[in-house]
Each structure stands twice: as C-alpha cells, then as structure tokens.
N, C-alpha and C. Protein backbone atom coordinates (compact mmCIF):
# COMPACT_ATOMS: atom_id res chain seq x y z
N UNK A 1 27.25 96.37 -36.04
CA UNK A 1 28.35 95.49 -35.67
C UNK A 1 29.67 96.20 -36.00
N UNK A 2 30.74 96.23 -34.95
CA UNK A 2 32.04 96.82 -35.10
C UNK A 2 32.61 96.19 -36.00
N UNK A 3 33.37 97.04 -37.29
CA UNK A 3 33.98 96.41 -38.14
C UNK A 3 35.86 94.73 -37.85
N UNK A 4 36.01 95.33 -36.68
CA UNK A 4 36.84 94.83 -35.89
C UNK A 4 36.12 93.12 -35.69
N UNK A 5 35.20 93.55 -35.13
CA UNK A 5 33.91 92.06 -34.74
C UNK A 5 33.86 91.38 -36.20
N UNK A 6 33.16 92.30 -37.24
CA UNK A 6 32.61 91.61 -39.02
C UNK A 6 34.49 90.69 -39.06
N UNK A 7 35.64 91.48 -39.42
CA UNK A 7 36.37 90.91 -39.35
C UNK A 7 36.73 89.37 -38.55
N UNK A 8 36.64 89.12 -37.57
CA UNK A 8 37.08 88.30 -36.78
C UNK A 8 35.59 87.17 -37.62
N UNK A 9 34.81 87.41 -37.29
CA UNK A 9 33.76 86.38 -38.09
C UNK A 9 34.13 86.02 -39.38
N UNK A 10 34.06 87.00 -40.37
CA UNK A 10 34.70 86.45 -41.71
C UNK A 10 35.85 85.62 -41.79
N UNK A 11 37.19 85.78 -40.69
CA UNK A 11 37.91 85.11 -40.44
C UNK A 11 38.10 83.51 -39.66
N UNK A 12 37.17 83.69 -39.34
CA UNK A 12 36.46 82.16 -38.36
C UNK A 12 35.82 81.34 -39.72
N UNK A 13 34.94 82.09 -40.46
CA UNK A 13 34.30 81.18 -41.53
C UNK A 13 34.98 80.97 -42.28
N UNK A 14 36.38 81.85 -42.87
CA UNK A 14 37.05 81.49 -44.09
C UNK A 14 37.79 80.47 -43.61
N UNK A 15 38.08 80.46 -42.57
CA UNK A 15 39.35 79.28 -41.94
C UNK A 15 38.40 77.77 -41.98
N UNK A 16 37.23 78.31 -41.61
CA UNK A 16 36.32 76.63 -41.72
C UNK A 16 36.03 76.21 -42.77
N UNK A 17 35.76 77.32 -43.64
CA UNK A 17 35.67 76.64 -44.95
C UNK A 17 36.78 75.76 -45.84
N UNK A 18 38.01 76.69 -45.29
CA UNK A 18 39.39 76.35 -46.33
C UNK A 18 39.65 74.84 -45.51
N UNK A 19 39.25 74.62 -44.53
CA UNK A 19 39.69 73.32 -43.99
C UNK A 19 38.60 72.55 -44.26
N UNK A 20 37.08 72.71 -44.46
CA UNK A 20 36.13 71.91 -45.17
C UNK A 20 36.76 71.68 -46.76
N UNK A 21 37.19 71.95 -47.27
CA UNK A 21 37.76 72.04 -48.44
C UNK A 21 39.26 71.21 -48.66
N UNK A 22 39.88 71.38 -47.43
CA UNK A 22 41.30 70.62 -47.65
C UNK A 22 41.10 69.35 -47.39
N UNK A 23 40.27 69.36 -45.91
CA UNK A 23 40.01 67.72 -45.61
C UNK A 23 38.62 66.96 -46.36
N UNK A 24 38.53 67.27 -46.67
CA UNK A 24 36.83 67.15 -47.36
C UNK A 24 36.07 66.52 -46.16
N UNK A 25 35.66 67.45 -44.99
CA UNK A 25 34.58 66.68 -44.08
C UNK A 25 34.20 68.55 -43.76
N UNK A 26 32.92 67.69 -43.65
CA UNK A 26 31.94 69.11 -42.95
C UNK A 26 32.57 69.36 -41.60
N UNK A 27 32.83 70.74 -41.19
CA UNK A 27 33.10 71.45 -40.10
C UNK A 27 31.90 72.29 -39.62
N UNK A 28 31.93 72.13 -38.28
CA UNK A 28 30.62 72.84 -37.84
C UNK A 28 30.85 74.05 -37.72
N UNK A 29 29.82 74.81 -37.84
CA UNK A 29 29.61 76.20 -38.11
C UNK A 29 29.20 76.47 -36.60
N UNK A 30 30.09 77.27 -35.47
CA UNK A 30 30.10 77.43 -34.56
C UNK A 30 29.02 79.18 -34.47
N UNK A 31 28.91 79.48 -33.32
CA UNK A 31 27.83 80.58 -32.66
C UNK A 31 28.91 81.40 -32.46
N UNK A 32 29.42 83.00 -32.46
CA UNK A 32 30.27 83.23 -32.27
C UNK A 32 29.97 84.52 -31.45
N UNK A 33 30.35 84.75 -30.22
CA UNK A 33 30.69 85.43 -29.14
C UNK A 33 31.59 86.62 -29.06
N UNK A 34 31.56 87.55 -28.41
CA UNK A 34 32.46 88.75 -28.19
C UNK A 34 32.58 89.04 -26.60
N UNK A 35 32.11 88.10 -25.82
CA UNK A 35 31.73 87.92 -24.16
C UNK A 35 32.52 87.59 -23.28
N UNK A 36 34.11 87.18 -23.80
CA UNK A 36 35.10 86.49 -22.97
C UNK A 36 35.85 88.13 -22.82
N UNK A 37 36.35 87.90 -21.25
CA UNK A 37 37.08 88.91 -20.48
C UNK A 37 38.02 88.42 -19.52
N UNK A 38 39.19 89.14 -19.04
CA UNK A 38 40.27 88.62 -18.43
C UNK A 38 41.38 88.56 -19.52
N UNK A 39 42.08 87.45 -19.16
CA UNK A 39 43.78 87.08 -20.17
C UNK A 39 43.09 86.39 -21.00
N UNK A 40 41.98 85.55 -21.03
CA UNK A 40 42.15 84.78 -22.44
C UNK A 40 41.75 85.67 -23.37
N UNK A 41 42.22 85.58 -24.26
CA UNK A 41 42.24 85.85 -25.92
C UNK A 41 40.48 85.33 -26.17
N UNK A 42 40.60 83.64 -26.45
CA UNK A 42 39.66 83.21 -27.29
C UNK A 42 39.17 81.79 -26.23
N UNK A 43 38.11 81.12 -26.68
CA UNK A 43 37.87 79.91 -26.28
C UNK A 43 36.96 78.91 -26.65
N UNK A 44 37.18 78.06 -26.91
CA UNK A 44 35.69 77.04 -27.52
C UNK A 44 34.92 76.38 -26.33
N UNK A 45 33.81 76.43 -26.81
CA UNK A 45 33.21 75.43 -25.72
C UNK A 45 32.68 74.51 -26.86
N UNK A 46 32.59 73.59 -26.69
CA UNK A 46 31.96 72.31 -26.67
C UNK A 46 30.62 71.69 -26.21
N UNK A 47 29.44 71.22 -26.66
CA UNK A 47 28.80 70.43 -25.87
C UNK A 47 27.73 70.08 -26.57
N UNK A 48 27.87 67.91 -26.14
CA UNK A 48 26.98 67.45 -27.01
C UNK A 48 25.98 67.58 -27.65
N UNK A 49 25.85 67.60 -28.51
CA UNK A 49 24.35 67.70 -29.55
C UNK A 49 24.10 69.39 -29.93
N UNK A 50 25.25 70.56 -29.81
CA UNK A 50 25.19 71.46 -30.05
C UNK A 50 26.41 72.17 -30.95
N UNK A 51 25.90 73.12 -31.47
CA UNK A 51 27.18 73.97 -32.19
C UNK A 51 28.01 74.38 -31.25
N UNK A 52 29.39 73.90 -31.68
CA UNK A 52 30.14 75.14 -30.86
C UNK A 52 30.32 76.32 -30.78
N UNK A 53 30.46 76.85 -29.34
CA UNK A 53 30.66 78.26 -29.12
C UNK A 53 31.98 78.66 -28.95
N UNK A 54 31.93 79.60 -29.94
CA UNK A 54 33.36 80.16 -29.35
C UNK A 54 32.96 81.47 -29.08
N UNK A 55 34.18 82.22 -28.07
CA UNK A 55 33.65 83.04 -27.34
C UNK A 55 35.32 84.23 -27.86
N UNK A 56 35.55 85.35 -27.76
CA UNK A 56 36.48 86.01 -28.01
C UNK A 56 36.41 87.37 -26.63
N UNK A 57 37.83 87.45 -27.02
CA UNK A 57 37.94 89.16 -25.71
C UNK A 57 38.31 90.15 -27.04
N UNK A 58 36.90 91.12 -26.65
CA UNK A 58 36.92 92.12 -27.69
C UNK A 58 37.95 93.19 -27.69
N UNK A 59 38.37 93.42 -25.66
CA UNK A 59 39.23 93.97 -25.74
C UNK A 59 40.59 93.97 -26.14
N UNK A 60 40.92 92.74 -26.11
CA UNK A 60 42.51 92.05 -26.69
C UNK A 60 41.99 92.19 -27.79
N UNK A 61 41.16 91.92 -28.40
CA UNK A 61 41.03 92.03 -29.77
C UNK A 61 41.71 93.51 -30.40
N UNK A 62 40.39 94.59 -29.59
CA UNK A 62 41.13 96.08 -30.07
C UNK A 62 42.56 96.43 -29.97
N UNK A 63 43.36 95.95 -28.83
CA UNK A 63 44.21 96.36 -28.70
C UNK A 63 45.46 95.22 -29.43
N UNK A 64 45.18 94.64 -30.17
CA UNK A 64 45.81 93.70 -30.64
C UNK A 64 45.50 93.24 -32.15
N UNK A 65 44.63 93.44 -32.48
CA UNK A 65 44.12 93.77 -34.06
C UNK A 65 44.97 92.58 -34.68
N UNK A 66 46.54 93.13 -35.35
CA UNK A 66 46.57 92.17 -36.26
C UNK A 66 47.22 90.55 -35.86
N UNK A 67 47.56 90.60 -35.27
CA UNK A 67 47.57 88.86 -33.79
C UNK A 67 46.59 88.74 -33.28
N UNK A 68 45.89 89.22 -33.57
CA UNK A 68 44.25 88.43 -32.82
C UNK A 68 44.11 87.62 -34.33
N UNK A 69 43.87 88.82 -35.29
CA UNK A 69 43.34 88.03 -36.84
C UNK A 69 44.46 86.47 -37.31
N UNK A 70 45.84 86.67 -36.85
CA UNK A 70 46.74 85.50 -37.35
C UNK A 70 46.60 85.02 -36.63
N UNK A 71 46.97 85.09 -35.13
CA UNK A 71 46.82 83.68 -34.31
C UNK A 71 45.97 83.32 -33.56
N UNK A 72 44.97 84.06 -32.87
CA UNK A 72 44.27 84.23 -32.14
C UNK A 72 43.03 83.06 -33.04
N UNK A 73 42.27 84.05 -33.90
CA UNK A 73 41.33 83.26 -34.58
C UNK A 73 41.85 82.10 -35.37
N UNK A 74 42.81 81.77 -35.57
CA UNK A 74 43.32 80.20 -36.11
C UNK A 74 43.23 79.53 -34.92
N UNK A 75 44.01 80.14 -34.13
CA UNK A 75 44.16 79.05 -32.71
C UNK A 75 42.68 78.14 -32.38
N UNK A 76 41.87 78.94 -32.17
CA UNK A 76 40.05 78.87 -32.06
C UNK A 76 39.61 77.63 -32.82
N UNK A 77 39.68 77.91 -34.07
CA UNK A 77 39.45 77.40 -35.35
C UNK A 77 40.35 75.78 -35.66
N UNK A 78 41.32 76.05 -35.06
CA UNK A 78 42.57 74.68 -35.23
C UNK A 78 41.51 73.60 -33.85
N UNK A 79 41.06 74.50 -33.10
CA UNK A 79 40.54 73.36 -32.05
C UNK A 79 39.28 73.14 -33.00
N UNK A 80 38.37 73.45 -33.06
CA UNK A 80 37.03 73.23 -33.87
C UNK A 80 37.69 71.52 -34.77
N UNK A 81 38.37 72.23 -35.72
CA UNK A 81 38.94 71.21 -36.49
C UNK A 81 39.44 70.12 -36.09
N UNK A 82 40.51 69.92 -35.55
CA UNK A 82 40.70 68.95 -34.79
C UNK A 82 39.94 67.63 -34.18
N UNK A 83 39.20 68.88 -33.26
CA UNK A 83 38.22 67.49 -32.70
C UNK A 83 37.45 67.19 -33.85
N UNK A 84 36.98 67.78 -34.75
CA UNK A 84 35.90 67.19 -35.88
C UNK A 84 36.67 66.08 -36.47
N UNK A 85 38.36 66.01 -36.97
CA UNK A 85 39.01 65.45 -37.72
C UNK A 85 39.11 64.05 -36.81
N UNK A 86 39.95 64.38 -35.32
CA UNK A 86 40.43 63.56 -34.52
C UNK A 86 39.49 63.18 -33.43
N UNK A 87 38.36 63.51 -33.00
CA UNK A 87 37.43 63.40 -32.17
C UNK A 87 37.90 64.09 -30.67
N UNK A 88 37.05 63.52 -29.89
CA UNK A 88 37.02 64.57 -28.30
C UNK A 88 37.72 64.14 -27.97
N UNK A 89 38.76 63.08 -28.27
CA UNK A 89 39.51 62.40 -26.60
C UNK A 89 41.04 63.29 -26.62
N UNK A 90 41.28 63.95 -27.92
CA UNK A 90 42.73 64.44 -27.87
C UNK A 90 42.78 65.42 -26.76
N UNK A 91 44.44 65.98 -26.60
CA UNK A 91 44.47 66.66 -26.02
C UNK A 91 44.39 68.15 -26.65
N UNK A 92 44.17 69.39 -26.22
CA UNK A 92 43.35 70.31 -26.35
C UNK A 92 44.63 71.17 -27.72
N UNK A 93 45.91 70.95 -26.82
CA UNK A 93 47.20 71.69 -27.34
C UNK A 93 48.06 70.50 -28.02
N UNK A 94 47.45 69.47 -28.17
CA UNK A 94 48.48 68.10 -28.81
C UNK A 94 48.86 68.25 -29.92
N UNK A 95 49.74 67.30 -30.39
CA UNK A 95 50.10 67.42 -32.08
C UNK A 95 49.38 67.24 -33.23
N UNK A 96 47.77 66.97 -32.59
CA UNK A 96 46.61 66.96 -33.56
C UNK A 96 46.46 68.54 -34.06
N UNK A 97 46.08 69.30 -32.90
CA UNK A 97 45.97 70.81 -32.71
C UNK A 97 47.27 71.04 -33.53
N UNK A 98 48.18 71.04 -32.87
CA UNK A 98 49.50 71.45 -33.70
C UNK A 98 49.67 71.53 -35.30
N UNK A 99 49.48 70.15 -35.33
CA UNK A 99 49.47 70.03 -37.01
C UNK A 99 48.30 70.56 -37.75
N UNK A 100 47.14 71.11 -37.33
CA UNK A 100 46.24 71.70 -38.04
C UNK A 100 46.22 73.26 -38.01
N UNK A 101 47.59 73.64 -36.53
CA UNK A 101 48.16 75.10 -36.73
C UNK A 101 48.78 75.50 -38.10
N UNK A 102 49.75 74.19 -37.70
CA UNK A 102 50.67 74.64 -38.98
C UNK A 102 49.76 74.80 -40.44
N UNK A 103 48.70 73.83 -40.51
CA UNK A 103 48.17 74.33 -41.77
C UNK A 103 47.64 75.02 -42.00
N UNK A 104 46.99 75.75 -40.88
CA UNK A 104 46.45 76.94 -41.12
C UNK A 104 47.59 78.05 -41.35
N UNK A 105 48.61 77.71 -41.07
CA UNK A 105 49.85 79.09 -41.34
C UNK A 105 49.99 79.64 -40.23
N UNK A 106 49.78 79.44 -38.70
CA UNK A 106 49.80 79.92 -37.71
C UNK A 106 51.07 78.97 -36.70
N UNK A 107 51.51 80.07 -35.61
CA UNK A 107 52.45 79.09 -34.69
C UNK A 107 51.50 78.28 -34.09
N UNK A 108 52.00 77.09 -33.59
CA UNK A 108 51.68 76.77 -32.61
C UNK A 108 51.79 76.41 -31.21
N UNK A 109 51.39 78.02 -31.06
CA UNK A 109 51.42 78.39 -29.78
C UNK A 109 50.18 78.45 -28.69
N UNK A 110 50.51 77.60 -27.46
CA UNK A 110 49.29 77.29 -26.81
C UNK A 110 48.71 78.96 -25.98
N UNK A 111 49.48 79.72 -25.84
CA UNK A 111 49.12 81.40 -24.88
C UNK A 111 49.65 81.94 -26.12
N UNK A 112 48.60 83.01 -25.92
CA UNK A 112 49.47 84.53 -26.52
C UNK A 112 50.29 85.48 -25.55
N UNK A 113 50.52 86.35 -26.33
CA UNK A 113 51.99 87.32 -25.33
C UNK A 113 51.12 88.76 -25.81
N UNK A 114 49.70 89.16 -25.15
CA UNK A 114 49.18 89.86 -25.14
C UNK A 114 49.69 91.06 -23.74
N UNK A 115 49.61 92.35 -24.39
CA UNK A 115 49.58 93.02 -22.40
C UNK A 115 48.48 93.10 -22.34
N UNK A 116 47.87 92.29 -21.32
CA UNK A 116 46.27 92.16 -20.59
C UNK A 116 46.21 92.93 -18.84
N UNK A 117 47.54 94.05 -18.82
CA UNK A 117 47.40 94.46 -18.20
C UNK A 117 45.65 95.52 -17.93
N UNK A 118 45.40 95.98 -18.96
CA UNK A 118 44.44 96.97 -18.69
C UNK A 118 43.03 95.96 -18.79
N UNK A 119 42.96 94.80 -19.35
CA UNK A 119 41.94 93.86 -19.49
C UNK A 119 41.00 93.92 -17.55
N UNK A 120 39.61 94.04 -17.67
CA UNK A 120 38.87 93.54 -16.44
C UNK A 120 39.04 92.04 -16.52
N UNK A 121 39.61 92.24 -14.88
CA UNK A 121 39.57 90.51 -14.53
C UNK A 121 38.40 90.79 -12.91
N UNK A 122 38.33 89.63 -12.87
CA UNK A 122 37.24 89.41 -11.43
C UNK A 122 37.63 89.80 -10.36
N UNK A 123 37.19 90.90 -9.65
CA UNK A 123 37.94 90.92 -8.15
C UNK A 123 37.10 90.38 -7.16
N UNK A 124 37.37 89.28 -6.79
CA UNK A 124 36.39 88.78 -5.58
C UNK A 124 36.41 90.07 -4.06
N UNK A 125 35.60 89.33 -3.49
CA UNK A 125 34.98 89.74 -2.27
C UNK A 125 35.41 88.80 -1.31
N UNK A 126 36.20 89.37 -0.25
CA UNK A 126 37.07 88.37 0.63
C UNK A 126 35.89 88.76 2.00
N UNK A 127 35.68 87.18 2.33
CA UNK A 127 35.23 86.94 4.29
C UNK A 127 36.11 86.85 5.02
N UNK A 128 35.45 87.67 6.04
CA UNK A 128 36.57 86.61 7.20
C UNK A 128 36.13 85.24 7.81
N UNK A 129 36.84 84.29 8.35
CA UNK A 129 36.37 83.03 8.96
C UNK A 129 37.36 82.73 9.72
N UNK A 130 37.04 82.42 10.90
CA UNK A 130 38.07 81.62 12.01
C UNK A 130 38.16 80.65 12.55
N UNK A 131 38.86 80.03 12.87
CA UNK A 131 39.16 78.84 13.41
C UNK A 131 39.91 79.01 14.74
N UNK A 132 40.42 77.94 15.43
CA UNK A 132 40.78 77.81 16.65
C UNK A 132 42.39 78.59 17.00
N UNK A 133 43.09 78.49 15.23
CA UNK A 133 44.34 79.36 15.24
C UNK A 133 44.52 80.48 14.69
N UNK A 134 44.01 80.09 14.07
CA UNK A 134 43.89 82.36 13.57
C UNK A 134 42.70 82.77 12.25
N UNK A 135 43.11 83.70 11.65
CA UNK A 135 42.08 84.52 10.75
C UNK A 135 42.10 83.87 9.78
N UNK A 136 41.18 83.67 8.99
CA UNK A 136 41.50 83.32 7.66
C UNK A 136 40.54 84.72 6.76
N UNK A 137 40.75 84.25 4.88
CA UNK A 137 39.91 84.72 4.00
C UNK A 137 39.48 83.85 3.46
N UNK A 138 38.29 83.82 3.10
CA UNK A 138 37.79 82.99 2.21
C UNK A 138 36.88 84.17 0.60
N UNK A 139 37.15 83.89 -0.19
CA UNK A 139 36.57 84.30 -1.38
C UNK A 139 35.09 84.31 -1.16
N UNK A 140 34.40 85.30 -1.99
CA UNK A 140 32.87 84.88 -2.14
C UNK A 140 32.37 84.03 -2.98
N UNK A 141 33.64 82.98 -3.50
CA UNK A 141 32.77 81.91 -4.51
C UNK A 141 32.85 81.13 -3.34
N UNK A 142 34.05 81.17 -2.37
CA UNK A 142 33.86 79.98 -1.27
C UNK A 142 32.95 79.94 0.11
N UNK A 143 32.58 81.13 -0.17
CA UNK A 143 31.85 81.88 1.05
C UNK A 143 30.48 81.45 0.97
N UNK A 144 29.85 81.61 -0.65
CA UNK A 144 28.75 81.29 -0.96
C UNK A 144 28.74 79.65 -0.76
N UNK A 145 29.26 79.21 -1.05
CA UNK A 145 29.87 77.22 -1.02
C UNK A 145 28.76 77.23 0.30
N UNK A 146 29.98 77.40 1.25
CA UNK A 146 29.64 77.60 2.91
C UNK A 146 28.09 77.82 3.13
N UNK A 147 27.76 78.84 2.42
CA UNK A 147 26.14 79.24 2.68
C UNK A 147 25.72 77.81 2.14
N UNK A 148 25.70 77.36 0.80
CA UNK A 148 25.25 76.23 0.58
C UNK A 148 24.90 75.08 1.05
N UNK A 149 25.87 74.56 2.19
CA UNK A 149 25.95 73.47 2.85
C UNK A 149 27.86 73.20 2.57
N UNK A 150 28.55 73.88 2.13
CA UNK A 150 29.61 73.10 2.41
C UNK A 150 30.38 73.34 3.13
N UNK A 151 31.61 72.94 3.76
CA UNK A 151 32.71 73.13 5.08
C UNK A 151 34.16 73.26 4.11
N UNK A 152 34.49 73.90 4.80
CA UNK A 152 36.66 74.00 4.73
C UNK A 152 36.77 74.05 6.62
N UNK A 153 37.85 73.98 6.31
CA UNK A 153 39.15 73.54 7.43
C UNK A 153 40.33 73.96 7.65
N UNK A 154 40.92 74.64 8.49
CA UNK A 154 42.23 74.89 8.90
C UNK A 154 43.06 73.95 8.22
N UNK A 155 44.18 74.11 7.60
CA UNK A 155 45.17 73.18 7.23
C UNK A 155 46.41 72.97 8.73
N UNK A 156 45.87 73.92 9.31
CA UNK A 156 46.68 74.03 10.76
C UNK A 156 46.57 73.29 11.93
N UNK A 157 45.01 73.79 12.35
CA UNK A 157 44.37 72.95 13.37
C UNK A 157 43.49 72.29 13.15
N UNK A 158 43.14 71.99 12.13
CA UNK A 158 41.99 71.01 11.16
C UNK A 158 40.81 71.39 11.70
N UNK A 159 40.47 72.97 11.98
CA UNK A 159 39.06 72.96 12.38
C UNK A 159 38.91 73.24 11.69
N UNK A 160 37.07 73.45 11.81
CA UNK A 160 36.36 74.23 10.71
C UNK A 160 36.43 75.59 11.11
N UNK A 161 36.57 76.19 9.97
CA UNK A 161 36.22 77.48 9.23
C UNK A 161 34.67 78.07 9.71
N UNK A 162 34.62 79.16 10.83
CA UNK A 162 33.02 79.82 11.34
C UNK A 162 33.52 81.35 10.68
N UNK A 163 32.43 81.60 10.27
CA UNK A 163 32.25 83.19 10.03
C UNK A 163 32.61 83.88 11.03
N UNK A 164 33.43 84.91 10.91
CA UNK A 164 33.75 85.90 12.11
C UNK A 164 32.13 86.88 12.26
N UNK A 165 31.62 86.81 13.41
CA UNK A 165 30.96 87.85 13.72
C UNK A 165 30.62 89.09 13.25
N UNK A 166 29.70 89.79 13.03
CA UNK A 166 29.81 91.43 12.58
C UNK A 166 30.00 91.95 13.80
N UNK A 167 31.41 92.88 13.87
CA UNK A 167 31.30 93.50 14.96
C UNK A 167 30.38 94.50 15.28
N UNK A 168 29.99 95.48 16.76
CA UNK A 168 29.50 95.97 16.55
C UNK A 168 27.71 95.80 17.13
C-alpha cells in the first residue's frame, strides 16, 4: 500500500474517531476506495443497511498531497458525520455539513480548486443519427439507450432520431 493511500486512511479514521468522541455517538466505519477519477477529489456513497463507501482520486491526491489531507479527507468525513448526527434528509453541503467542517478545522468549502487538468476524464464515443432536419450526435451512453428500446427527438422537427447508415 502507497504510503500517500496509509495516510489518507489513518486520516479518515482519526477524524471518525475524534468526532465519535466529541459527540459521543458511534460513527460508521466506512470501506475506503482509491477508484474515483475525473474532477472529483472524494465522494461518499451511501446505501441502506451498508457501510459507507467512500471513494477518493488517487491522482489529485498525488498531486495535491497536503489539501487533499486538510480538506479533502475532512470534507468526506464531515458528510459521514452529519448524516449519522442529522440523518439522510439534510442537504449534502448545508449548515449541518458546514458546522461539522468547521469542527473539524476545515473550510467549508463545497469544490476544491484542484488543476485536474491532467486528471482522465471519460471521452465518449459520438453516433451519428438523423432526422428529417439535419445531423445530429448522440453519445454512446445515449446510443446504447436507443439499442435498448428507447427514442430521442429533434428539438427542431420533433422527429425521431434513426441511425445514419454505414456508408459504403
């Protein structure tokens, strides 16, 4: 395990503990991830009857080291808490979140100001599809849809959207 990774974990548990300790209620001991890619930083998932996952970008991590460790992993950690304190219905960035930033010693700030220029993000795969007025693209998450059973539409001539032909 990259010492970068041991870090960020020790830092997830010390933050749960010090807040099991301030509020006196058990905090769940989340599964912790190195699998998130693109601009986000960090993210929790949620879901009933399970530990949460949180998930981190290893690469913002490397290239960002000591703001990943202050805000990054509080940020994470302030949501965990929260909902345990305040339950699911808050909002994600509200003054519940907020006020459990500040006690952790962190801003509270909903984005970081990472350069995620060099970060892999998704490059889709563009179709063509036509309609009665001209060309369109459609993505391959929407493309696949289409294979599925579903339809889009011209916002123009309200037709449907047909696959252009392979030429040839």
């Amino acid at each position: 395990m990259l010492p970068l990774v041991k870090q960020v974990i020790a830092r997830t548990h010390a933050l749960l503990d010090q807040a099991e300790r301030n509020f006196k209620h058990t905090m769940p001991q989340p599964e912790i991830r190195f699998n998130l890619w693109g601009q986000s930083a960090g993210m929790v998932l949620f879901q009933k009857g399970c530990a949460p996952v949180v998930r981190f970008n290893q690469q913002l991590l490397r290239n960002n080291q000591a703001a990943f460790l202050t805000q990054t992993v509080p940020h994470e950690v302030a949501h965990m808490v929260a909902r345990t304190l305040f339950g699911a219905k808050i909002q994600p960035h509200g003054q519940e979140w907020k006020d459990v930033m500040m006690w952790l010693g962190a801003k509270g700030q909903r984005c970081h100001n990472f350069d995620t220029r060099s970060t892999k993000t998704r490059r889709l795969r563009l179709f063509d599809y036509q309609c009665d007025c001209r060309s369109h693209q459609l993505t391959s998450i929407r493309h696949n849809r289409v294979r599925q059973g579903s339809s889009y539409y011209c916002r123009s001539c309200k037709q449907l959207l047909q696959e252009k032909a392979c030429k040839g």
